[in-house]
Protein backbone atom coordinates (compact mmCIF):
# COMPACT_ATOMS: atom_id res chain seq x y z
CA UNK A 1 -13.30 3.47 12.29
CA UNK A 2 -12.77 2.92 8.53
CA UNK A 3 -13.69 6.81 8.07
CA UNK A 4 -10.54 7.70 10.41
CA UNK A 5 -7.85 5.76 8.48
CA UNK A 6 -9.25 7.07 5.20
CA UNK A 7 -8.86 10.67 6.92
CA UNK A 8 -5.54 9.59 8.05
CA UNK A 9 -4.03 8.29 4.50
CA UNK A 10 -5.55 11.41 2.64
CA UNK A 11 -3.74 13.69 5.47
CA UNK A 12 -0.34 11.25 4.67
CA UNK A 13 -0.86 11.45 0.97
CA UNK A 14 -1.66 15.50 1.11
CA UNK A 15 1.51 15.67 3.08
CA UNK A 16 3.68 13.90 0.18
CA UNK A 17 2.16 16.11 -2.59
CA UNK A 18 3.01 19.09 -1.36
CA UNK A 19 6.81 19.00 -1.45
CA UNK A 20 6.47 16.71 -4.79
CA UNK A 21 5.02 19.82 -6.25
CA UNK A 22 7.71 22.52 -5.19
CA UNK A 23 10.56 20.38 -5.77
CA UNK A 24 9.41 19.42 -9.38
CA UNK A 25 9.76 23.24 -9.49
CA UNK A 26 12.94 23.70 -8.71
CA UNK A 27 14.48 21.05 -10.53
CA UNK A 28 12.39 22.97 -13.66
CA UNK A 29 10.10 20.03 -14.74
CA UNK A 30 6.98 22.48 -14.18
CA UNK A 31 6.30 25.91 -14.40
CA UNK A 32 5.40 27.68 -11.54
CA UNK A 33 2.31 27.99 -11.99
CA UNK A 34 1.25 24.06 -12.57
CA UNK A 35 3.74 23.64 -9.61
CA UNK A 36 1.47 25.66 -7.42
CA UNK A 37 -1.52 23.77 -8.69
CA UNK A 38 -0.26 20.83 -7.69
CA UNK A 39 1.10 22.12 -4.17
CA UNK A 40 -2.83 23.60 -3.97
CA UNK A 41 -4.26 19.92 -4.68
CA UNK A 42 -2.34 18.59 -1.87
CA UNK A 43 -3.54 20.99 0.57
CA UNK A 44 -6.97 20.17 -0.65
CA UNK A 45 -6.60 16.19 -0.32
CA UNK A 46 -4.83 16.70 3.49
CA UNK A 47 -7.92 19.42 4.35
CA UNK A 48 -10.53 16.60 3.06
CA UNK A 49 -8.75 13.96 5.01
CA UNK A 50 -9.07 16.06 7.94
CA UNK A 51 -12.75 16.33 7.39
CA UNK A 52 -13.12 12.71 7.41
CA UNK A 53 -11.36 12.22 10.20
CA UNK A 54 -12.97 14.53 12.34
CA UNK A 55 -16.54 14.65 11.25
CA UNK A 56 -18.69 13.30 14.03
């Protein structure tokens, strides 16, 4: 149970990374590489959330 609502806040929080990175982009606070890397991270956290949340 507890491993299903960690899976399900690291899918949320992947999801709010990944525009945080491309629109820190455009508004030219990061290069576009480092935004990438931090659109890449949040991919990563929302593909180990859904791991967790539907490892048996």
């Amino acid at each position: 149970m507890i491993r299903h609502r960690v899976g399900r806040a690291l899918q949320f929080l992947g999801l709010l990374i990944l525009p945080f990175g491309i629109a820190s982009e455009l508004v030219e606070k990061v290069g576009l590489g480092q935004s990438l890397l931090i659109a890449a991270s949040g991919v990563l956290v929302f593909y180990v959330g859904y791991l967790l949340q539907h490892r048996p």
